[in-house]
N, C-alpha and C. Protein backbone atom coordinates (compact mmCIF):
# COMPACT_ATOMS: atom_id res chain seq x y z
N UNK A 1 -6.99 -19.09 -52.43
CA UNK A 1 -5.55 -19.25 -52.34
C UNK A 1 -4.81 -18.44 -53.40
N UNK A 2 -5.39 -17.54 -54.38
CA UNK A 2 -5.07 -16.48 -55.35
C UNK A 2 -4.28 -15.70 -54.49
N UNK A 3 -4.61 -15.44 -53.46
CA UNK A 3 -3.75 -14.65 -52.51
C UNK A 3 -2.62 -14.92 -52.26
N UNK A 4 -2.38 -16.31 -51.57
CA UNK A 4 -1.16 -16.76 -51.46
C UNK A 4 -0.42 -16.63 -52.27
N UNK A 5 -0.62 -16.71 -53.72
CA UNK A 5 0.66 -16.16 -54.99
C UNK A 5 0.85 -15.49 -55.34
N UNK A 6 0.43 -14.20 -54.82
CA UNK A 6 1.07 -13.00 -55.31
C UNK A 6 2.62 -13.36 -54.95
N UNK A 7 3.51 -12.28 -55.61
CA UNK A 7 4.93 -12.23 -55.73
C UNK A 7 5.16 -11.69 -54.98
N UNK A 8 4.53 -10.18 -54.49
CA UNK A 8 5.28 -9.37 -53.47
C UNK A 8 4.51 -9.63 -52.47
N UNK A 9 5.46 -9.36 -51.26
CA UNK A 9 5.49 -9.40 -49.99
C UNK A 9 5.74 -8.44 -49.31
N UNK A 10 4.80 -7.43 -48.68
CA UNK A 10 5.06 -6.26 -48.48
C UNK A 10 5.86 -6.38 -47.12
N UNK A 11 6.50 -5.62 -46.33
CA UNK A 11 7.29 -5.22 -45.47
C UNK A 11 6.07 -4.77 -44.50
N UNK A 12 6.26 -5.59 -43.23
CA UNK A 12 5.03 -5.10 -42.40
C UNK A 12 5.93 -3.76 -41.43
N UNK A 13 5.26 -2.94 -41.36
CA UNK A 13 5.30 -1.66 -40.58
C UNK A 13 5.98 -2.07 -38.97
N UNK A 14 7.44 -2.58 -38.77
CA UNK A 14 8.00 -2.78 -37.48
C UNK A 14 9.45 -2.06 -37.01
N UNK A 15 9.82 -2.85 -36.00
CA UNK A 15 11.08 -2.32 -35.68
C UNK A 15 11.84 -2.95 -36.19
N UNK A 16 11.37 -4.67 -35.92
CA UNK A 16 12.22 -5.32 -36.45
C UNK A 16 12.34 -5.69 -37.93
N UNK A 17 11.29 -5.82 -38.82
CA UNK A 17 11.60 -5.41 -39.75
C UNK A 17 12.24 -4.15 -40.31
N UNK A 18 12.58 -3.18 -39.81
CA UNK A 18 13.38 -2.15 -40.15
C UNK A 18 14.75 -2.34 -40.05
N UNK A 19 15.09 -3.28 -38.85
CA UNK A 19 16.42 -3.78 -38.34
C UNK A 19 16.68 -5.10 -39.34
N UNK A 20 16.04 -5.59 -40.01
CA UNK A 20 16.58 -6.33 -40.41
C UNK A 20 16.47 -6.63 -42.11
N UNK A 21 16.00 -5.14 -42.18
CA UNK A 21 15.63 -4.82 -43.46
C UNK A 21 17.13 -5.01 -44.79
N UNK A 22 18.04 -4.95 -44.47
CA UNK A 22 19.26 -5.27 -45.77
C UNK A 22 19.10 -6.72 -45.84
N UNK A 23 18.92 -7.06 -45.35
CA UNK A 23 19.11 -8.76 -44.56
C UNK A 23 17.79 -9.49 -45.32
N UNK A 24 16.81 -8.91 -45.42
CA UNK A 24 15.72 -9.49 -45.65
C UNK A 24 15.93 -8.89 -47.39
N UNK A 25 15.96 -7.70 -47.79
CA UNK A 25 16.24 -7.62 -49.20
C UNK A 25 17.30 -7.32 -49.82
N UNK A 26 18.17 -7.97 -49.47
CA UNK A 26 19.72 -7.20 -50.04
C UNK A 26 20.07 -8.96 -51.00
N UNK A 27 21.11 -8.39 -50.82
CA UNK A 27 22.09 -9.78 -51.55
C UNK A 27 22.65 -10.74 -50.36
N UNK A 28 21.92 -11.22 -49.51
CA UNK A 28 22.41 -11.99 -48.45
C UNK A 28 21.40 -13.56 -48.35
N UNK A 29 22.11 -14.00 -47.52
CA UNK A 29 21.16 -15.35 -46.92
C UNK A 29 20.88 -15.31 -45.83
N UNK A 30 19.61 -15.44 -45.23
CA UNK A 30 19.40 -14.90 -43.86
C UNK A 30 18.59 -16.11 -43.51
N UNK A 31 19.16 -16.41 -42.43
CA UNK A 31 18.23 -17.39 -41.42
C UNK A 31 17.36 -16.65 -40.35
N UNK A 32 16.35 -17.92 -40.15
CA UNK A 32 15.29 -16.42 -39.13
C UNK A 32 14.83 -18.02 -38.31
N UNK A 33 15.24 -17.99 -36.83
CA UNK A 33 15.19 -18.88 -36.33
C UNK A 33 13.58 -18.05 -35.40
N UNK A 34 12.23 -18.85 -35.17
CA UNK A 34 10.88 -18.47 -34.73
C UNK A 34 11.22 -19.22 -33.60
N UNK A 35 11.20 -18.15 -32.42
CA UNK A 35 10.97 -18.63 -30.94
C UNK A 35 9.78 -19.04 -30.41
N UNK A 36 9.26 -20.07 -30.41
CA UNK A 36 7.80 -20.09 -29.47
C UNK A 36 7.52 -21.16 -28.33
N UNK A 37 6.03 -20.63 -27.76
CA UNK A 37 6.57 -21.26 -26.33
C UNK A 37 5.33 -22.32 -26.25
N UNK A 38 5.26 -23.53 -25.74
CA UNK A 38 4.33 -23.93 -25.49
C UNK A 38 3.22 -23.59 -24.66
N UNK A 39 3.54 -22.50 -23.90
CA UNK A 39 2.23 -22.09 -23.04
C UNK A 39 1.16 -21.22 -23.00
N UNK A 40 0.14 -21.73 -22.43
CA UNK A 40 -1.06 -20.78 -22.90
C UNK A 40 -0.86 -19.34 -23.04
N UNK A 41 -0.42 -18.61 -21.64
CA UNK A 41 -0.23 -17.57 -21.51
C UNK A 41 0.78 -16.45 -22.43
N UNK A 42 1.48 -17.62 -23.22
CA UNK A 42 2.30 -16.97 -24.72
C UNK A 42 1.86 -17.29 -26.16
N UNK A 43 0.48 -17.16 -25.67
CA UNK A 43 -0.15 -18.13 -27.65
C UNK A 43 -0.63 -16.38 -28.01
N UNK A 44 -0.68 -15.11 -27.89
CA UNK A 44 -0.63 -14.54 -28.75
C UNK A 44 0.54 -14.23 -29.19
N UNK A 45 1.81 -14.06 -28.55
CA UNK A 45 3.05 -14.00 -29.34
C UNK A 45 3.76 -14.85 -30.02
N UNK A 46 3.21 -16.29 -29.16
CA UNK A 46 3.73 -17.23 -30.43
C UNK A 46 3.11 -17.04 -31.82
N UNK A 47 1.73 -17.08 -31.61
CA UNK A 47 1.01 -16.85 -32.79
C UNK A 47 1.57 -16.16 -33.91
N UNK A 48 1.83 -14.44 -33.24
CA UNK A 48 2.14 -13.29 -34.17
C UNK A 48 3.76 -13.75 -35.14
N UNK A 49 4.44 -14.47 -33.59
CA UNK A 49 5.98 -14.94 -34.19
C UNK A 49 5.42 -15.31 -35.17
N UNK A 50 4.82 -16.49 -34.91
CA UNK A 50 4.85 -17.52 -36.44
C UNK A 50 3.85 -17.28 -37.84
N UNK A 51 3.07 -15.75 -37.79
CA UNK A 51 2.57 -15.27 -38.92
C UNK A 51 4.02 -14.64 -39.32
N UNK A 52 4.73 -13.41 -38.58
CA UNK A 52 5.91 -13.10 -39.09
C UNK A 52 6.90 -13.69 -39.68
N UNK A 53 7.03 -15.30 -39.06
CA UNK A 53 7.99 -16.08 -39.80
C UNK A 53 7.72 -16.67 -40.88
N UNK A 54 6.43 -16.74 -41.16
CA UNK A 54 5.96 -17.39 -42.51
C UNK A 54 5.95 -16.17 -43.82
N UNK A 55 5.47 -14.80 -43.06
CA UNK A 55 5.60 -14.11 -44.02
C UNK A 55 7.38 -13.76 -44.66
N UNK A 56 7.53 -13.70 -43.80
CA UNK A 56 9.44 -13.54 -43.69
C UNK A 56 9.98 -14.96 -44.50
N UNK A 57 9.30 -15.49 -44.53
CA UNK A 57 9.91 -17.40 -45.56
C UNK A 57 9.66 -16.97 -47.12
N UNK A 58 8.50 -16.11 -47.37
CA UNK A 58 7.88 -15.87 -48.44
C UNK A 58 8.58 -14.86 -49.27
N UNK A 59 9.13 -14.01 -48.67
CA UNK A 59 10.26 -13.24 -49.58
C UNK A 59 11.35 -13.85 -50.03
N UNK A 60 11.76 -13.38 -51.96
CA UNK A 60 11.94 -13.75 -52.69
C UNK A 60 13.01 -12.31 -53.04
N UNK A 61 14.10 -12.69 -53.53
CA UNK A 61 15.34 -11.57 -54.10
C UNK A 61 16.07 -12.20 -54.94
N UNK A 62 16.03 -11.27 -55.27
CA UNK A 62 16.88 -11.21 -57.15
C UNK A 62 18.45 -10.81 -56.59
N UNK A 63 19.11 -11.94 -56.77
CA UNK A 63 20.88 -11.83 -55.97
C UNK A 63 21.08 -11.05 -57.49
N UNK A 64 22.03 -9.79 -57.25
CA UNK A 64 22.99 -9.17 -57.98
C UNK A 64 24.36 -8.77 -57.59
N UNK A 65 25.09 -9.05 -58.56
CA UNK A 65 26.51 -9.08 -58.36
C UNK A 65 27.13 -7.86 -57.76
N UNK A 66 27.64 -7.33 -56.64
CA UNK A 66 28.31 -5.64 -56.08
C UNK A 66 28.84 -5.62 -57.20
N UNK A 67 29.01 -4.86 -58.13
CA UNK A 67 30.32 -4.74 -58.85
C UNK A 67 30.00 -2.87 -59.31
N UNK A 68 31.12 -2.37 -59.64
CA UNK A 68 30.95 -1.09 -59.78
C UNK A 68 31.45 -0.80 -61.33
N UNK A 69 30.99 0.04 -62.02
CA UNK A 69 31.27 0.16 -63.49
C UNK A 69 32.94 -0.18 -63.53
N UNK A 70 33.60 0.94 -62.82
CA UNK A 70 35.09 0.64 -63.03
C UNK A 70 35.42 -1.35 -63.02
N UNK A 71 35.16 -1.72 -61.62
CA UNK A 71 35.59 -3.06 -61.72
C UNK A 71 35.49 -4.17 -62.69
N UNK A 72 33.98 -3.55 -63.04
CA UNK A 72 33.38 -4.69 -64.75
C UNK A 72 34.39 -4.82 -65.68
N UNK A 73 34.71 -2.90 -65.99
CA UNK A 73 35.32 -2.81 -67.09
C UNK A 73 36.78 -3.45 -66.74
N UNK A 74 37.28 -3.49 -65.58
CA UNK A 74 38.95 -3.74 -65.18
C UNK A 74 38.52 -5.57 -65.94
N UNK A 75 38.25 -5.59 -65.35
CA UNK A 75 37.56 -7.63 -65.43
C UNK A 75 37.69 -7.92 -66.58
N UNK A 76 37.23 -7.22 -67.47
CA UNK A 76 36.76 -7.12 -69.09
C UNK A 76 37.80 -7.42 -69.76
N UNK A 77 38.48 -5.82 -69.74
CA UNK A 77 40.04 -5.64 -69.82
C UNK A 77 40.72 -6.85 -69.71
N UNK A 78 40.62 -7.20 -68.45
CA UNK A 78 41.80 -8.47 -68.32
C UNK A 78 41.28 -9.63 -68.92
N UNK A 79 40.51 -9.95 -69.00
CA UNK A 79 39.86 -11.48 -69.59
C UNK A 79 40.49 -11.10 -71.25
N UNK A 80 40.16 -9.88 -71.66
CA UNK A 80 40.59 -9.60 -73.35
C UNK A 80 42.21 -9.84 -73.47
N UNK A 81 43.06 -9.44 -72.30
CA UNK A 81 44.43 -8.80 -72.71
C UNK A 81 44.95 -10.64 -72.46
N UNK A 82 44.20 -11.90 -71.53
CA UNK A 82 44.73 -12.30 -71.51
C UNK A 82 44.17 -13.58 -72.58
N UNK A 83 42.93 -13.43 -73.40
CA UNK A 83 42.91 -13.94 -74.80
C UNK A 83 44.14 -13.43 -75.55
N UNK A 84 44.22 -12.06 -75.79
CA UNK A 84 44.95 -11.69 -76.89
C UNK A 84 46.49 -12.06 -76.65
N UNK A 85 47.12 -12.21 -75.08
CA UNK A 85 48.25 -13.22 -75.02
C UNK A 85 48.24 -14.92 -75.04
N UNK A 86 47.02 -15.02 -75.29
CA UNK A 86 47.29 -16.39 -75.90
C UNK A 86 47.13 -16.61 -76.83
N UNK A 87 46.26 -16.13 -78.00
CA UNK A 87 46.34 -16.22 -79.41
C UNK A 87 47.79 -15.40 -79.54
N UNK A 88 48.36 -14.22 -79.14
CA UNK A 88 49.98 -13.85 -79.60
C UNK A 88 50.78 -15.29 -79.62
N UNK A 89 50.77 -16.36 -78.81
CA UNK A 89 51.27 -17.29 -78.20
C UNK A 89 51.31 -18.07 -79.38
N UNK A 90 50.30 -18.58 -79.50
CA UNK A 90 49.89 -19.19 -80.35
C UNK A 90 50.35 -18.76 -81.98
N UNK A 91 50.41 -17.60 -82.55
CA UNK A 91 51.06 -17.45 -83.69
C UNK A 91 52.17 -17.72 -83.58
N UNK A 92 53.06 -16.99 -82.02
CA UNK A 92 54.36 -17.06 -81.85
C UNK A 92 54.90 -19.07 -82.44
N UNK A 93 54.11 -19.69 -81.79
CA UNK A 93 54.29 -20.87 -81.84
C UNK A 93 53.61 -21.62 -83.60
N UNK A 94 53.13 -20.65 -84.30
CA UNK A 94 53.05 -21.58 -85.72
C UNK A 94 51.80 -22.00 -85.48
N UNK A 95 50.93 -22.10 -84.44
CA UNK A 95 49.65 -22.83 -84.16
C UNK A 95 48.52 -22.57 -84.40
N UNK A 96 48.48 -21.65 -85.44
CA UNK A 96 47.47 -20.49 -85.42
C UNK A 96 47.98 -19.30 -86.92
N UNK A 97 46.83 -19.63 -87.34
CA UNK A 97 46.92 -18.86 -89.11
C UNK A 97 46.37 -17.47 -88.82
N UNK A 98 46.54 -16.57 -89.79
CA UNK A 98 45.73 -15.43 -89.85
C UNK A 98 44.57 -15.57 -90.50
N UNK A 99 43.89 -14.81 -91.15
CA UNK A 99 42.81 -15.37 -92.37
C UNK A 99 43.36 -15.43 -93.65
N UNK A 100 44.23 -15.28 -94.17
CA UNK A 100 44.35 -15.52 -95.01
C UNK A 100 45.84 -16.54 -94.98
N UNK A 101 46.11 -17.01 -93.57
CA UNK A 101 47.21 -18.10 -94.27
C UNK A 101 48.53 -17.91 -94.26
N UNK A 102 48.90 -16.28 -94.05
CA UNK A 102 50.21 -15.58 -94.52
C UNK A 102 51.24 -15.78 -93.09
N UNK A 103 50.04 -15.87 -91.49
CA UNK A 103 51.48 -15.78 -90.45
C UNK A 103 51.88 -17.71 -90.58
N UNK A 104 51.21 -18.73 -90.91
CA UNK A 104 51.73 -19.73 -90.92
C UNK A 104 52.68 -20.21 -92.18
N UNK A 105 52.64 -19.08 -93.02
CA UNK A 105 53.30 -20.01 -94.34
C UNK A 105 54.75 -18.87 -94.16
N UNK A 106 54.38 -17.64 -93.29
CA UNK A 106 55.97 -17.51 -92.98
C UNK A 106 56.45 -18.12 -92.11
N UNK A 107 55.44 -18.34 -91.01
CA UNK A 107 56.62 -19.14 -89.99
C UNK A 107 57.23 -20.18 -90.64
N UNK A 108 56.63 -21.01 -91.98
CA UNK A 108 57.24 -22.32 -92.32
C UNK A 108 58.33 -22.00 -92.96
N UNK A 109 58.13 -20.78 -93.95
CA UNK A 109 59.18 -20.42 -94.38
C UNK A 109 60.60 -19.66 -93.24
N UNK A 110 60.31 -19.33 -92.34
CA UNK A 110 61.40 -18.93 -91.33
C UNK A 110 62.35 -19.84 -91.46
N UNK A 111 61.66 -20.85 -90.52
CA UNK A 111 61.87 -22.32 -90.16
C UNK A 111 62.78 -22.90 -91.38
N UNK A 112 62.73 -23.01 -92.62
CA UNK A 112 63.34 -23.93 -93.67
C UNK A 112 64.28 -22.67 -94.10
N UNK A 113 64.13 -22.09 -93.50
CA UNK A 113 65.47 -20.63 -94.02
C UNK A 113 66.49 -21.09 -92.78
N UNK A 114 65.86 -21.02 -91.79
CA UNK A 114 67.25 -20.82 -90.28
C UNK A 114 67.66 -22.38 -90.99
N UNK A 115 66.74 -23.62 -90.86
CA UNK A 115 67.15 -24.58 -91.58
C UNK A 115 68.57 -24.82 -92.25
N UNK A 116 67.95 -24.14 -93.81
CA UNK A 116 69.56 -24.16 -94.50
C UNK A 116 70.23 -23.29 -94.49
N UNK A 117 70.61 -21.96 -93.46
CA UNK A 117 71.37 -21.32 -92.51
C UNK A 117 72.36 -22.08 -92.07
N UNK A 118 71.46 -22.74 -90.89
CA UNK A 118 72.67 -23.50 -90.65
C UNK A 118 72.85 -24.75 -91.36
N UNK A 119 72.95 -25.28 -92.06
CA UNK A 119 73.79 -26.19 -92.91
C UNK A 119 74.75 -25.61 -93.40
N UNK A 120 74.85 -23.93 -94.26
CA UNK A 120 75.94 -23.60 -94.10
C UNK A 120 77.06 -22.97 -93.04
């Protein structure tokens, strides 16, 4: 049964495996419905069906994402531009220090300036 675990599954030499070759290794989910017949006179094609369908169960694919260099990088881009408008946000709003301390202790100081602004 060493046999049975190998990983690859070679592609048997057909038509229909040729036809249904994206399908069987691409990025898809493929159902494979095995026709067979109860009667004598069809037990070698049932047979062959149902070696083909077992071998066809046994393939295994590595799903990868379509994406094309440009699109990654667009994606990228936007996930960054729309961190960096929410930390802007966030200073805008006092909620959020720099490293050393300086955008929150002006905003406080803004704040206690417009303060006694208007009092006068």
């Amino acid at each position: 049964d060493e046999k049975r675990k190998v990983s690859h599954v070679p592609y048997r030499d057909s038509k229909l495996t040729r036809l249904l070759q994206d399908s069987l290794g691409g990025n898809s989910q493929t159902l494979m419905l095995a026709c067979v017949s109860p009667a004598d006179r069809d037990f070698m094609e049932t047979l062959n069906t149902l070696k083909y369908a077992n071998r066809a169960k046994n393939i295994k694919n590595k799903v990868v994402v379509n994406q094309d260099k440009t699109s990654r990088i667009i994606n990228t881009l936007r996930e960054e531009n729309m961190r960096l408008q929410q930390e802007l946000m966030e200073y805008k709003m006092g909620q959020r220090s720099g490293e050393e301390g300086t955008y929150s202790d002006l905003f406080t100081e803004n704040t206690m300036l417009r303060a006694d602004n208007d009092k006068l």
